[in-house]
Protein backbone atom coordinates (compact mmCIF):
# COMPACT_ATOMS: atom_id res chain seq x y z
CA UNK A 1 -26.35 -35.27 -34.89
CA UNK A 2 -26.19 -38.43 -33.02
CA UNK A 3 -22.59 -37.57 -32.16
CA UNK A 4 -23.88 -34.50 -30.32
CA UNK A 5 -25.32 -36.98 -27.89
CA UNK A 6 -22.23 -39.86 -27.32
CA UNK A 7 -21.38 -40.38 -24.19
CA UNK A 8 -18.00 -39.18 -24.60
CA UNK A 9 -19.27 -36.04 -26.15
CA UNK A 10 -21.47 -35.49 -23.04
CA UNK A 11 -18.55 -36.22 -20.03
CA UNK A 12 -16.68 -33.63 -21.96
CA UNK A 13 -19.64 -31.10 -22.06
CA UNK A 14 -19.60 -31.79 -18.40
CA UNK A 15 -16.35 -31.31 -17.46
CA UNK A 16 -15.78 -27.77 -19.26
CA UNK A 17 -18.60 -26.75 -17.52
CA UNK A 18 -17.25 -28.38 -14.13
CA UNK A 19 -14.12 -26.87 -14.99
CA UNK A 20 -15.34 -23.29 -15.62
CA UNK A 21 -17.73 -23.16 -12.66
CA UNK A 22 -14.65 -24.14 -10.21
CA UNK A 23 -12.56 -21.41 -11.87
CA UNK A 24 -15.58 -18.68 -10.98
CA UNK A 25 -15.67 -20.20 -7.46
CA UNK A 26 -11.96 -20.42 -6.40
CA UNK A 27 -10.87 -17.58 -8.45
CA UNK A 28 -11.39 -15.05 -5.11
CA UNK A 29 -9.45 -17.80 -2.85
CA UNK A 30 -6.26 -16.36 -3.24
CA UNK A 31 -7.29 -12.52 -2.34
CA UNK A 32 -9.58 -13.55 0.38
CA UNK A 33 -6.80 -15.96 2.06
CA UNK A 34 -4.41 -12.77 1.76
CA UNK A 35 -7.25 -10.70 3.69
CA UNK A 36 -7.29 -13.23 6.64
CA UNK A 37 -3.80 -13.56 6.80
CA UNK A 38 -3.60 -9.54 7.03
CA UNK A 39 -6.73 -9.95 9.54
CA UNK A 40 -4.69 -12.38 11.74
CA UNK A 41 -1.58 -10.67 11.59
CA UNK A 42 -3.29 -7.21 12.81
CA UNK A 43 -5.51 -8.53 15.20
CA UNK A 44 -2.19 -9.90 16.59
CA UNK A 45 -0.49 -6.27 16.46
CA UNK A 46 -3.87 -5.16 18.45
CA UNK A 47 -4.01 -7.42 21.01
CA UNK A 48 -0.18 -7.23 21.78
CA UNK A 49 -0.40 -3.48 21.83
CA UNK A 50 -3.23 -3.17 23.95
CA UNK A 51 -2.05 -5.63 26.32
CA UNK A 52 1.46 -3.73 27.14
CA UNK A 53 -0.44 -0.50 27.27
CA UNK A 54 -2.83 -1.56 29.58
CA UNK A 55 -0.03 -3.08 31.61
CA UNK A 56 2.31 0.31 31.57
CA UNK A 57 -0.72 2.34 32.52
CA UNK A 58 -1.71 0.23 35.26
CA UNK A 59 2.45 -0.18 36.48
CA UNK A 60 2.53 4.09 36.38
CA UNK A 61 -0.52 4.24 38.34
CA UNK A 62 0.19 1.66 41.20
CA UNK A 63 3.93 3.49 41.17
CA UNK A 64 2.90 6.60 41.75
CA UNK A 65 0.63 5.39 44.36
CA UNK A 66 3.63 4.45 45.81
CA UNK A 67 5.83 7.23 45.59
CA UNK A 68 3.68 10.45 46.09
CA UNK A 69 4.59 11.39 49.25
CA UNK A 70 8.38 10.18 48.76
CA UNK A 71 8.12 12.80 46.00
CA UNK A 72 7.51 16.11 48.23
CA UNK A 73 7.84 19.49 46.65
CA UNK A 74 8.32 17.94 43.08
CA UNK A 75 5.03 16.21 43.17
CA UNK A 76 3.66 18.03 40.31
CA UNK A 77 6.46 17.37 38.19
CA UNK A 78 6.58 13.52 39.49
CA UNK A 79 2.45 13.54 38.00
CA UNK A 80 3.94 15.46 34.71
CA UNK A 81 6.03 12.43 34.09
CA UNK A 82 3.67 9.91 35.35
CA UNK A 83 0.93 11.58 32.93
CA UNK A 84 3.82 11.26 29.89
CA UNK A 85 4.38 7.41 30.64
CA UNK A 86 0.33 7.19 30.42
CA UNK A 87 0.18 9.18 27.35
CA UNK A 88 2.35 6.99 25.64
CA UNK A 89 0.43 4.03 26.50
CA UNK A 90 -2.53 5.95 24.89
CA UNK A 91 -0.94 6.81 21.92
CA UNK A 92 0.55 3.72 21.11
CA UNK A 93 -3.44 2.35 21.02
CA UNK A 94 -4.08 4.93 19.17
CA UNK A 95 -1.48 4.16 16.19
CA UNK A 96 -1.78 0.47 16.31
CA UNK A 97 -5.40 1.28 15.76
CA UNK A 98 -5.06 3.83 13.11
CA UNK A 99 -2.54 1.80 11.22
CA UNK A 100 -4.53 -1.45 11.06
CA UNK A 101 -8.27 0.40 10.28
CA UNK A 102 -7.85 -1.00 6.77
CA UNK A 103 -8.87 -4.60 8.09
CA UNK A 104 -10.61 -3.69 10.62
CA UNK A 105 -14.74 -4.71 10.32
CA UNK A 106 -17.07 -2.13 12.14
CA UNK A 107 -17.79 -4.23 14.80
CA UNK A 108 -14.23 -4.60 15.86
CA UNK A 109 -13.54 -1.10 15.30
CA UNK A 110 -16.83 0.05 17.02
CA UNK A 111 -15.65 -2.07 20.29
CA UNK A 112 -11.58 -0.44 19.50
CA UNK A 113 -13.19 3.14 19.76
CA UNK A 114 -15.16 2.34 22.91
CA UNK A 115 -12.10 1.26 24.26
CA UNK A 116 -9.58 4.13 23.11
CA UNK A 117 -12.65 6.48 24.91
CA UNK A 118 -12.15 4.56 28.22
CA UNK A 119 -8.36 4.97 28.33
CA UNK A 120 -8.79 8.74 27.51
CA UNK A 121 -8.41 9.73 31.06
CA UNK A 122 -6.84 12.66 31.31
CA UNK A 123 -7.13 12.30 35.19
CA UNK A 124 -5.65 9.02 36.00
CA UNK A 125 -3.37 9.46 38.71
CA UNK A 126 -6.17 11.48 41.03
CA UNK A 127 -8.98 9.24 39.57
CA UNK A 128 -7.59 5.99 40.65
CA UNK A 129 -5.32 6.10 43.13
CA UNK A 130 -7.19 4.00 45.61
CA UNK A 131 -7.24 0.40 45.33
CA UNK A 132 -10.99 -0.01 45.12
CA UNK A 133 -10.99 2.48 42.17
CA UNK A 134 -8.00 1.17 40.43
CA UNK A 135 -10.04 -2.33 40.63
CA UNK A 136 -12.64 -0.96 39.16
CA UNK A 137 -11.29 0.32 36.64
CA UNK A 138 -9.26 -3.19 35.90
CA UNK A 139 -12.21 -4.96 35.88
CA UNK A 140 -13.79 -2.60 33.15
CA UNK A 141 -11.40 -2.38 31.07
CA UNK A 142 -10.51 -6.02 31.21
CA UNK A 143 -14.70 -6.77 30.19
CA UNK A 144 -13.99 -4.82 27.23
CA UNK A 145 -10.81 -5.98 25.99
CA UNK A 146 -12.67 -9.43 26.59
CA UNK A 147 -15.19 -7.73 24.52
CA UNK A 148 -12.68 -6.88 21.54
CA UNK A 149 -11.63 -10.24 21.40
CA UNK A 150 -14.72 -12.00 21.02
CA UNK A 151 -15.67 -9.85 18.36
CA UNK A 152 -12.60 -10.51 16.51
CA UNK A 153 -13.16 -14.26 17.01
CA UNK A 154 -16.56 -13.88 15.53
CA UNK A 155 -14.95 -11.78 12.50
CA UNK A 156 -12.59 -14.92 11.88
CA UNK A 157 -15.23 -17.14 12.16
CA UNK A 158 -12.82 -18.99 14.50
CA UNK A 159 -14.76 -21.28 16.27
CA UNK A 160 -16.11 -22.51 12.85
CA UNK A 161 -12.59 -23.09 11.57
CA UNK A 162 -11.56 -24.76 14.69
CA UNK A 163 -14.56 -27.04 14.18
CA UNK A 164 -12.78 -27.94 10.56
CA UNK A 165 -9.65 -28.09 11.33
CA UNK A 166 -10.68 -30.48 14.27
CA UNK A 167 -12.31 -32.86 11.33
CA UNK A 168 -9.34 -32.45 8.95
CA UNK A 169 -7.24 -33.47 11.66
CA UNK A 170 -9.28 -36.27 12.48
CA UNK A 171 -9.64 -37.43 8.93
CA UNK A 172 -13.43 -38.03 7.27
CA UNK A 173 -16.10 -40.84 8.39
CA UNK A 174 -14.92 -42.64 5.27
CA UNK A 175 -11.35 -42.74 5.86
CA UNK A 176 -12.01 -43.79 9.18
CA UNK A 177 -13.79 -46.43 8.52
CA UNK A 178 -11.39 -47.65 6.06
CA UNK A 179 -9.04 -47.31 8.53
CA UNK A 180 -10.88 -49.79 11.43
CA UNK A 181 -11.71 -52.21 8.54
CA UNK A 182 -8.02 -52.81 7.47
């Protein structure tokens, strides 16, 4: 019986139990790293896709701003095309949203929908032909792509892992003591 209690006995007892409770703990690490990277990589897909859209609608628009009266008698077929190039934009939100939804938390995809509404305009060349409307409209759909960004930076819990990183980079207290002492 007194061997139950050596010391020896004990660190053992201690370590298998270390051993299994790190196991439990670190055991999700791998799937949940694999989820972020997925996260990061669609986010990525997101932005970059919303960003050219938003820049092709806003190019057709100002264009045929430009050229409506050079167009004439084929003005309604100058808007048909005009409304295609828009479309496209649209759609292409559409997929990149659709085909990332699998990572995508509620919030973010709460804020997405919002945003797919806005650009569902069937009316864009007669809504916003002026420059004060076309503004407008910039500015509000600029507040909520701002708005789909911050809640994808508070998915990631980036600012917390820039706080981290910042630390790792920086090395511990300990170290750096260590490091003014030598």
């Amino acid at each position: 019986m007194s061997q139950l209690f050596e010391p020896a006995t004990l660190i053992s007892i201690a370590a298998l139990i270390i051993a299994a409770l790190a196991y439990v703990l670190n055991r999700k690490q791998p799937n949940e790293n694999k989820i972020f990277e997925e996260k990061i990589r669609s986010y990525h897909d997101i932005i970059k896709v919303l960003n050219q859209s938003l820049n092709d609608i806003f190019a057709t628009i100002e264009e045929y701003a430009e050229n409506k009266e050079k167009a004439g008698d084929r003005l309604a077929v100058y808007a048909d095309i005009m409304h295609g190039a828009i479309d496209e934009a649209y759609f292409a939100v559409e997929d990149v949203i659709t085909n990332n939804s699998l990572t995508l938390p509620d919030e973010v995809g709460e804020k997405l929908t919002y945003f797919l509404r806005l650009l569902d305009k069937e009316e864009y060349l007669e809504k916003y032909n002026s420059p004060k409307s076309l503004k407008s409209f910039d500015t509000k759909t600029n507040n909520e792509f701002n708005k789909i960004i911050d809640a994808m930076r508070v998915d990631l819990e980036f600012e917390q892992l820039n706080k981290g990183l910042k630390n790792r980079l920086r090395g511990s207290k300990a170290l750096r003591l260590l490091k003014i002492e030598d």
